[in-house]
Protein backbone atom coordinates (compact mmCIF):
# COMPACT_ATOMS: atom_id res chain seq x y z
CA UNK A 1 0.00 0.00 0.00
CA UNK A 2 2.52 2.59 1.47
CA UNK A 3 5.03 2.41 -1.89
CA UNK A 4 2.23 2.88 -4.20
CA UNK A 5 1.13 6.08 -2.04
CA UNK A 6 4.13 7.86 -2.20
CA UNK A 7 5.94 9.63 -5.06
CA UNK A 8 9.76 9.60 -4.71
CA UNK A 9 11.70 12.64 -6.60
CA UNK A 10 15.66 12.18 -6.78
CA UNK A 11 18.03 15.27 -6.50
CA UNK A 12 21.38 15.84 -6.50
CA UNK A 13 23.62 15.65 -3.74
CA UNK A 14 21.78 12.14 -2.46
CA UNK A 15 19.00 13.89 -1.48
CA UNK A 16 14.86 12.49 -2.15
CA UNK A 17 11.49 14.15 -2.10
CA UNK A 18 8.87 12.36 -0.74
CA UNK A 19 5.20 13.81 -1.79
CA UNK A 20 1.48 12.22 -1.34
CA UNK A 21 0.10 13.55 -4.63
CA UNK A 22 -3.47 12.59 -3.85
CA UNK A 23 -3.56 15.48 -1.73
CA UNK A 24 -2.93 18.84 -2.46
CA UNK A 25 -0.08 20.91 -1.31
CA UNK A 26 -2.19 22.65 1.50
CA UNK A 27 -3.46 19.60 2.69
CA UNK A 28 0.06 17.30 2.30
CA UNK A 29 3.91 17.87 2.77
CA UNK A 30 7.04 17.12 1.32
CA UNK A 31 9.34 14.58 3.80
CA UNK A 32 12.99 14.78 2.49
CA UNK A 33 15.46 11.88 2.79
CA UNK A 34 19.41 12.77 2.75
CA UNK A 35 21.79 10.57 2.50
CA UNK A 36 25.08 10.45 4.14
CA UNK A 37 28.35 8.01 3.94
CA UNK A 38 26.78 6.30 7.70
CA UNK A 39 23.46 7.95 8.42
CA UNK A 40 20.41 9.17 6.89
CA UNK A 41 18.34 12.31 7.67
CA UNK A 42 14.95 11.91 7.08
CA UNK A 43 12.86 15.76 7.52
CA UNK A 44 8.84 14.72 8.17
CA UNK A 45 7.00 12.27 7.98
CA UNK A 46 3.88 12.87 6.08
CA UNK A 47 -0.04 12.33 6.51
CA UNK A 48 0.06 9.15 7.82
CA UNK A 49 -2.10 7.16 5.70
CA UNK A 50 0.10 4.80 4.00
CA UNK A 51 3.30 3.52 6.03
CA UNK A 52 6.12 5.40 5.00
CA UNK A 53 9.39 3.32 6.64
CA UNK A 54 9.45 0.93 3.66
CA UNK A 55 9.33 3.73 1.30
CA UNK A 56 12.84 4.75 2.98
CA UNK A 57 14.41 1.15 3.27
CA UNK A 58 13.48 0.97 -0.31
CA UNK A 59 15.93 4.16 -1.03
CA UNK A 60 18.32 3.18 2.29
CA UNK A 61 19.80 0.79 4.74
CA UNK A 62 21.39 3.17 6.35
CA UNK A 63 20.28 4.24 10.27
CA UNK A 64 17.94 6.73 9.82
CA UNK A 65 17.90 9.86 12.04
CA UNK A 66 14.23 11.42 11.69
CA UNK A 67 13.84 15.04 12.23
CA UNK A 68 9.95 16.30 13.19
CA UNK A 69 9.95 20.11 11.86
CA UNK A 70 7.27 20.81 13.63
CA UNK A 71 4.01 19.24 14.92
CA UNK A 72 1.31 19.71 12.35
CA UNK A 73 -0.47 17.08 10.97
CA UNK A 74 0.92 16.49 7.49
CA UNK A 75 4.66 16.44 9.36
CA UNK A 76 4.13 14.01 12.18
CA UNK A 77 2.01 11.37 10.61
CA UNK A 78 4.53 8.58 10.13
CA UNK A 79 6.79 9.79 13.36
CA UNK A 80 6.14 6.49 14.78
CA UNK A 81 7.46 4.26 12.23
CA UNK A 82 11.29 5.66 13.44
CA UNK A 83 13.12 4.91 16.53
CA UNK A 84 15.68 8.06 16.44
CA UNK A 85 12.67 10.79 16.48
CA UNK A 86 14.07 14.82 17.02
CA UNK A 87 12.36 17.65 17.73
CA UNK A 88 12.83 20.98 19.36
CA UNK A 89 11.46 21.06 22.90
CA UNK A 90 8.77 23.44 22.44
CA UNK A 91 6.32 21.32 20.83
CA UNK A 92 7.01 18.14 22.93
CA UNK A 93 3.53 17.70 24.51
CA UNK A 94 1.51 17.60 21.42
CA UNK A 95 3.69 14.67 19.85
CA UNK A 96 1.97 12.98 23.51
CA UNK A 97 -1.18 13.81 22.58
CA UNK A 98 -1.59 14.75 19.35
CA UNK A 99 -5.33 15.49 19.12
CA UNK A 100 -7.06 17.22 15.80
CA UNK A 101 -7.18 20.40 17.37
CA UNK A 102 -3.23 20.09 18.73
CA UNK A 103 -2.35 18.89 15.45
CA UNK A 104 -4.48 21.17 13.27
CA UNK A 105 -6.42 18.54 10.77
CA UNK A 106 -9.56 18.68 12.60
CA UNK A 107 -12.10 20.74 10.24
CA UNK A 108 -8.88 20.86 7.92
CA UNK A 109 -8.32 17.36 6.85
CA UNK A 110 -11.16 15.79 5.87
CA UNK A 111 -12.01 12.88 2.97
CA UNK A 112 -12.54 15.66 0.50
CA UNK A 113 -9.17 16.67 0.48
CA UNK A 114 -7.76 12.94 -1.00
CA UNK A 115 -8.10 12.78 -4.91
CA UNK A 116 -7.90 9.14 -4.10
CA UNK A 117 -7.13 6.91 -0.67
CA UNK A 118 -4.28 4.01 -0.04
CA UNK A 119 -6.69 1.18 -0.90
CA UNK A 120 -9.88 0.86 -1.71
CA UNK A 121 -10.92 -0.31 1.16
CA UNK A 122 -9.31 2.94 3.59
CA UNK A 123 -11.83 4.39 5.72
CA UNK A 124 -10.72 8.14 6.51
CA UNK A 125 -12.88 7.86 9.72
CA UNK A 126 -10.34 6.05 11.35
CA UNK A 127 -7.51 8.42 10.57
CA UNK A 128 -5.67 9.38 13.96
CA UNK A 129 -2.50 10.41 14.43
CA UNK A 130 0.05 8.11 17.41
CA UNK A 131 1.60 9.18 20.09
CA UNK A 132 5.76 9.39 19.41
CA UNK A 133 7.59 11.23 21.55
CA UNK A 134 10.80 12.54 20.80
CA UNK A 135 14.06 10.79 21.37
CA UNK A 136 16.32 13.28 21.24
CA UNK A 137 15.72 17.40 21.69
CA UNK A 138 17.58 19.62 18.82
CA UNK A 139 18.22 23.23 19.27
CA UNK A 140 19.07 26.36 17.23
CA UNK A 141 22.74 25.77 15.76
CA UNK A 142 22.56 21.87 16.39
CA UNK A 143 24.76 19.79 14.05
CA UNK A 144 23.98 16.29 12.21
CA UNK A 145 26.82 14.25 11.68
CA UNK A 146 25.86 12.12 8.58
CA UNK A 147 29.06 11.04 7.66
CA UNK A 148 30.44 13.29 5.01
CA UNK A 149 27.99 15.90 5.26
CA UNK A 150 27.09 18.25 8.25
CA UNK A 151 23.60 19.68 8.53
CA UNK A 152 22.75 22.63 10.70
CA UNK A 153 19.68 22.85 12.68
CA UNK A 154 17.99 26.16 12.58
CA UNK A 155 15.04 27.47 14.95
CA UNK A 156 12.54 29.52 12.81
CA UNK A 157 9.67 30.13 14.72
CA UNK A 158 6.78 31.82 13.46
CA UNK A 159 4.72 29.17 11.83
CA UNK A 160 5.24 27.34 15.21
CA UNK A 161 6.81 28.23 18.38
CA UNK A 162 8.95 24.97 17.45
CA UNK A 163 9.57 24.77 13.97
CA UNK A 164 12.77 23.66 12.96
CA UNK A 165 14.70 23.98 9.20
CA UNK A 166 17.68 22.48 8.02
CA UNK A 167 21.21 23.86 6.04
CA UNK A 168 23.73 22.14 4.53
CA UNK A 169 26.44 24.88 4.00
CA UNK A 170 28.71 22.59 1.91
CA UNK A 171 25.38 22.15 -0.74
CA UNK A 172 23.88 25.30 -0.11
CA UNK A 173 20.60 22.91 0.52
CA UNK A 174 18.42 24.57 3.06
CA UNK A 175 14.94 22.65 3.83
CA UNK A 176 12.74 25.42 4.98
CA UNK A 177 10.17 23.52 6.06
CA UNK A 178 7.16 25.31 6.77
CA UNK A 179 9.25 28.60 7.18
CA UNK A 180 9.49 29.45 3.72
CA UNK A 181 7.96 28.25 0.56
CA UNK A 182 6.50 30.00 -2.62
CA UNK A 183 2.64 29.73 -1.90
CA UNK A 184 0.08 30.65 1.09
CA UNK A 185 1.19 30.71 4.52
CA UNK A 186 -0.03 30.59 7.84
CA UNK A 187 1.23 32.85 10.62
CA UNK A 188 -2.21 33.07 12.02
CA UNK A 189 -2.45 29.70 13.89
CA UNK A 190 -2.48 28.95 17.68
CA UNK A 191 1.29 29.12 18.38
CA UNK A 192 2.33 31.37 15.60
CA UNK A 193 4.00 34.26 16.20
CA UNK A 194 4.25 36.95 13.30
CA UNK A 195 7.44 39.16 14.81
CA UNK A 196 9.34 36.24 14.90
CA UNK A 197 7.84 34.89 11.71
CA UNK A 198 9.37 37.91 10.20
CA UNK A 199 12.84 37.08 12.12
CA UNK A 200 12.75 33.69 10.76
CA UNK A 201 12.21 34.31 6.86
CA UNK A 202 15.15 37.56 7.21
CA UNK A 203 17.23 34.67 8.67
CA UNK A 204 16.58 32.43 5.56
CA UNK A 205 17.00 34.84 2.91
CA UNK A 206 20.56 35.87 4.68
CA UNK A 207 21.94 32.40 4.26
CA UNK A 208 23.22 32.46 0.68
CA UNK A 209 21.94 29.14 0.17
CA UNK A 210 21.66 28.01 -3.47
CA UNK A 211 18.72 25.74 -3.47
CA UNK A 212 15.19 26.03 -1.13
CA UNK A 213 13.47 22.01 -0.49
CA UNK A 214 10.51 23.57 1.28
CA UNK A 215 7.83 21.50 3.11
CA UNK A 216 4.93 22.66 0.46
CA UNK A 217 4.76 23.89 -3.27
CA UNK A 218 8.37 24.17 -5.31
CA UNK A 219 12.07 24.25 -5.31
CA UNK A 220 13.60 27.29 -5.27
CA UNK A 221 16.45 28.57 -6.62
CA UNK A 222 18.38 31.09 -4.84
CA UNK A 223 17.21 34.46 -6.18
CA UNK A 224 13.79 33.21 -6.28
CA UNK A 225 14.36 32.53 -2.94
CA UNK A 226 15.27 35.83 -1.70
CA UNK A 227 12.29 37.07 -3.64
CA UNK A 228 9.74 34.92 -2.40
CA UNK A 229 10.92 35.97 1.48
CA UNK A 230 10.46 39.83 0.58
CA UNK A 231 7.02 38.94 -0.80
CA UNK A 232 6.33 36.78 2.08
CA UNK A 233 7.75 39.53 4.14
CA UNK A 234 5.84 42.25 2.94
CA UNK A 235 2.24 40.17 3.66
CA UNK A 236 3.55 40.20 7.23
CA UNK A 237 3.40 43.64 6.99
CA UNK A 238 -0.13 44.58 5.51
């Protein structure tokens, strides 16, 4: 069921989208699988409708470190499947109880938003999301050893009072998440913050990176980058 669900984009530098095209990019995330010479870094988890851990055995052997951005729905759903589970510390009680209203699906998610379901026979009133709570706690500045690459952990709050990104200075990869993408956002949500929304996407567009993976819509490349964050930037303002 699960590898039939997912849709599995290769990059360069080792590194793999992971989409649910059945639902649309409001409703559904991107999870993105790096690859290291020892470890692998797996950002999100999806929806949680179709098992995702042997859609990244299938692309890995490797041990896989699994980084939760944040703890909306469409991030979290699979955060279960993986023992090595990292998060930062402000969002730790929802992933204990991650209700509708915690997690933000209920009145959100709902069977209309699938074009089509795992199986045939998937009942969407059964969806719930399952209790995993971190293993590990990641702060601002945080480094993952990979072997061969280093990734950077970077606290952007805004969308969420915990919402982690991810740079690789050595790629110029940053995955932004929620923080930054080239579509609608939402700084309007219990737990959001606007002022340090605003912080955050100054701190992305400062990086240099060369390349945006964000959690929703697009790549970016870097002066489309840099554009989209003024435009997202100047919405704040309004």
């Amino acid at each position: 069921m699960g590898q039939d669900w997912f849709e599995i984009t290769p990059f360069p530098d080792r590194i793999f989208r992971i989409s649910e095209p059945a639902l649309g990019p409001l409703h559904g995330s991107h999870s993105w699988l790096v690859l290291g010479d020892h470890k692998a870094l797996l950002i999100d988890t999806g929806v949680g409708v179709a098992p995702l851990a042997p859609v990244i055995t299938s692309l890995t052997r490797l041990p896989v470190i699994c980084i939760l951005s944040h703890t909306h729905y469409d991030h979290i759903g699979g955060a279960h499947e993986f023992a090595d589970r990292r998060m930062h510390w402000a969002e730790i009680e929802i992933m204990a109880n991650p209700t509708p209203e915690l997690t933000f699906w209920g009145g959100w998610l709902t069977a209309d938003s699938f074009t089509y379901f795992p199986s045939p026979d998937y009942d969407f009133a059964g969806y719930a999301l399952k209790p995993a709570l971190p293993t590990g706690l990641l702060h601002d500045g945080d480094t993952i050893d990979l072997g061969g690459r280093l990734l950077e952990v970077l606290h952007v709050p805004g969308h969420s009072p915990g919402l982690l990104a991810v740079y690789e200075t050595e790629t110029g990869a940053l995955f932004s998440t929620d923080a930054l993408y080239d579509g609608e956002m939402f700084f309007n949500l219990r737990g959001s913050n606007t002022e340090a929304a605003r912080d955050s996407l100054r701190r992305l567009a400062g990086l240099g990176a060369r390349v945006l993976y964000p959690g929703h819509y697009e790549n970016l490349d870097a002066e489309t980058l840099v554009r989209v964050a003024q435009s997202q930037l100047a919405q704040l303002e309004r």
